[in-house]
C-alpha atoms as a PDB file:
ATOM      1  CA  UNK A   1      -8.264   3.549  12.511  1.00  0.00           C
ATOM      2  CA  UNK A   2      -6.817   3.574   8.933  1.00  0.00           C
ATOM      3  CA  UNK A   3      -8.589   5.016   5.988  1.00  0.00           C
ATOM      4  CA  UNK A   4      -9.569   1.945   3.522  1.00  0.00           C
ATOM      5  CA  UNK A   5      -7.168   1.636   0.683  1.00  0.00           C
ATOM      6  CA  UNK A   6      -7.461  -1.341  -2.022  1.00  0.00           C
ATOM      7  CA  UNK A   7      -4.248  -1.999  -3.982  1.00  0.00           C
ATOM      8  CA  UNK A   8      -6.648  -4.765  -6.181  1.00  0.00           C
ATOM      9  CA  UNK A   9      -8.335  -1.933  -7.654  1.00  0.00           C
ATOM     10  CA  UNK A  10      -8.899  -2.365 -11.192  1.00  0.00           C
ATOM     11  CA  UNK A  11      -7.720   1.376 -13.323  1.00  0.00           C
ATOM     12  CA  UNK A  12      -7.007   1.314 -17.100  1.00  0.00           C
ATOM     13  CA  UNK A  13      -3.559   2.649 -17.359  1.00  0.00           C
ATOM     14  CA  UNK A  14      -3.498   5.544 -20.464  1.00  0.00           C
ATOM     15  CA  UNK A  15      -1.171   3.839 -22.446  1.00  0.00           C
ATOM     16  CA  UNK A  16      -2.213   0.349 -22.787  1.00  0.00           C
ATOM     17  CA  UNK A  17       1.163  -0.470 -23.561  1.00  0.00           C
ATOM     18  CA  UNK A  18       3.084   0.963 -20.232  1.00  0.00           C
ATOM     19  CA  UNK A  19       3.078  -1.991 -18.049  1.00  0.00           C
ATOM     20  CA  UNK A  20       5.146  -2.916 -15.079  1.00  0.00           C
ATOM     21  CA  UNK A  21       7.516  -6.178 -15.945  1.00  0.00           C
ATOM     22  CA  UNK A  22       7.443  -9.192 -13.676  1.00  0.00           C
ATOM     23  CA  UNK A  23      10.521  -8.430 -12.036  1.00  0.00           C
ATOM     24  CA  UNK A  24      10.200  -5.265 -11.540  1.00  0.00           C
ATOM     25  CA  UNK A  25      11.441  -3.706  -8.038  1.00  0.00           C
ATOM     26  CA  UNK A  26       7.681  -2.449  -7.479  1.00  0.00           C
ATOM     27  CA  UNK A  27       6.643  -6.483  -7.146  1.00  0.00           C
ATOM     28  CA  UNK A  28       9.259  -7.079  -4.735  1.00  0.00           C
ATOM     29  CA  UNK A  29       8.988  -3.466  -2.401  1.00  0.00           C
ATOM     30  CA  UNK A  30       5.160  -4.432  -2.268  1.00  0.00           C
ATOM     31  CA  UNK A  31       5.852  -7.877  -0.879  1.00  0.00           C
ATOM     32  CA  UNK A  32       8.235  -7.011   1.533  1.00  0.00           C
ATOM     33  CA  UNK A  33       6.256  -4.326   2.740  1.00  0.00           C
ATOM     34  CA  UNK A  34       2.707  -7.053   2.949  1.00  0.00           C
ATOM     35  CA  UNK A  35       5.048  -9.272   5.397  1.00  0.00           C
ATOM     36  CA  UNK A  36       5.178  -6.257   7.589  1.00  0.00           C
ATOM     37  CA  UNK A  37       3.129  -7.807  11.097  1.00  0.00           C
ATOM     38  CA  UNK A  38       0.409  -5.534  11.580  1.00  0.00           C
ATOM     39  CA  UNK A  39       1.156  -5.389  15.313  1.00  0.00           C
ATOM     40  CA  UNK A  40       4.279  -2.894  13.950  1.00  0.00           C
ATOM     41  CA  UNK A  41       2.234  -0.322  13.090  1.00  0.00           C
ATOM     42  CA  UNK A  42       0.275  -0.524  16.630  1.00  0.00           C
ATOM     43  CA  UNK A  43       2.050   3.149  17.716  1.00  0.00           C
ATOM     44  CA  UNK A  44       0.748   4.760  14.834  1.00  0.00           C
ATOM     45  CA  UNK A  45      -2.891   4.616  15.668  1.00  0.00           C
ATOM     46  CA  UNK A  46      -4.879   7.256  16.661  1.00  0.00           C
ATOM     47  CA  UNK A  47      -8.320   7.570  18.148  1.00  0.00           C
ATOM     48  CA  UNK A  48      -8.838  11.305  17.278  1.00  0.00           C
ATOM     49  CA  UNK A  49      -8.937  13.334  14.464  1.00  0.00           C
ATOM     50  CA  UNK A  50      -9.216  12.558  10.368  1.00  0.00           C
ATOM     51  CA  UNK A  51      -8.112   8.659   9.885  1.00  0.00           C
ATOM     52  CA  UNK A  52      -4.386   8.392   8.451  1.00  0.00           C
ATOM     53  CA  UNK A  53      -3.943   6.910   5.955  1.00  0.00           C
ATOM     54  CA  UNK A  54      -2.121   3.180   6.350  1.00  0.00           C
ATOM     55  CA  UNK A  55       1.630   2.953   6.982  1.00  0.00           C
ATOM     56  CA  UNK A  56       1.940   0.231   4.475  1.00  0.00           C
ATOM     57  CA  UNK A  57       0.433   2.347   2.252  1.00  0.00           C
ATOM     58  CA  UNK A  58       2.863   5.208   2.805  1.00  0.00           C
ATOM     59  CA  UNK A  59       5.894   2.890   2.611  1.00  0.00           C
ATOM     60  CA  UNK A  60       5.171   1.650  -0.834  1.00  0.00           C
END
């Protein structure tokens, strides 16, 4: 088991004015990462212990 993570979260930035562009590498990484199949990350599942956090998570 994972721990829950939400990348849809909605946070006010502190500058109003810093915002990612649309082309921005950050877009693209994410995406690439979300086509991962989740059957890849099948040997990093454990049954004991605290829940790690998602792989997917850790690669963005």
């Amino acid at each position: 088991m994972f721990k829950q993570y939400n990348m849809n979260q909605v946070i006010l930035p502190l500058d109003l004015e810093m915002k990612l562009q649309e082309n921005d590498i950050a877009f693209t990484v994410h995406d690439l990462v979300e086509q991962i199949p989740n059957e890849a990350f099948a040997d990093f599942l454990r049954v004991t212990g605290c829940p790690a956090y998602h792989p997917r998570m850790m690669m963005k």
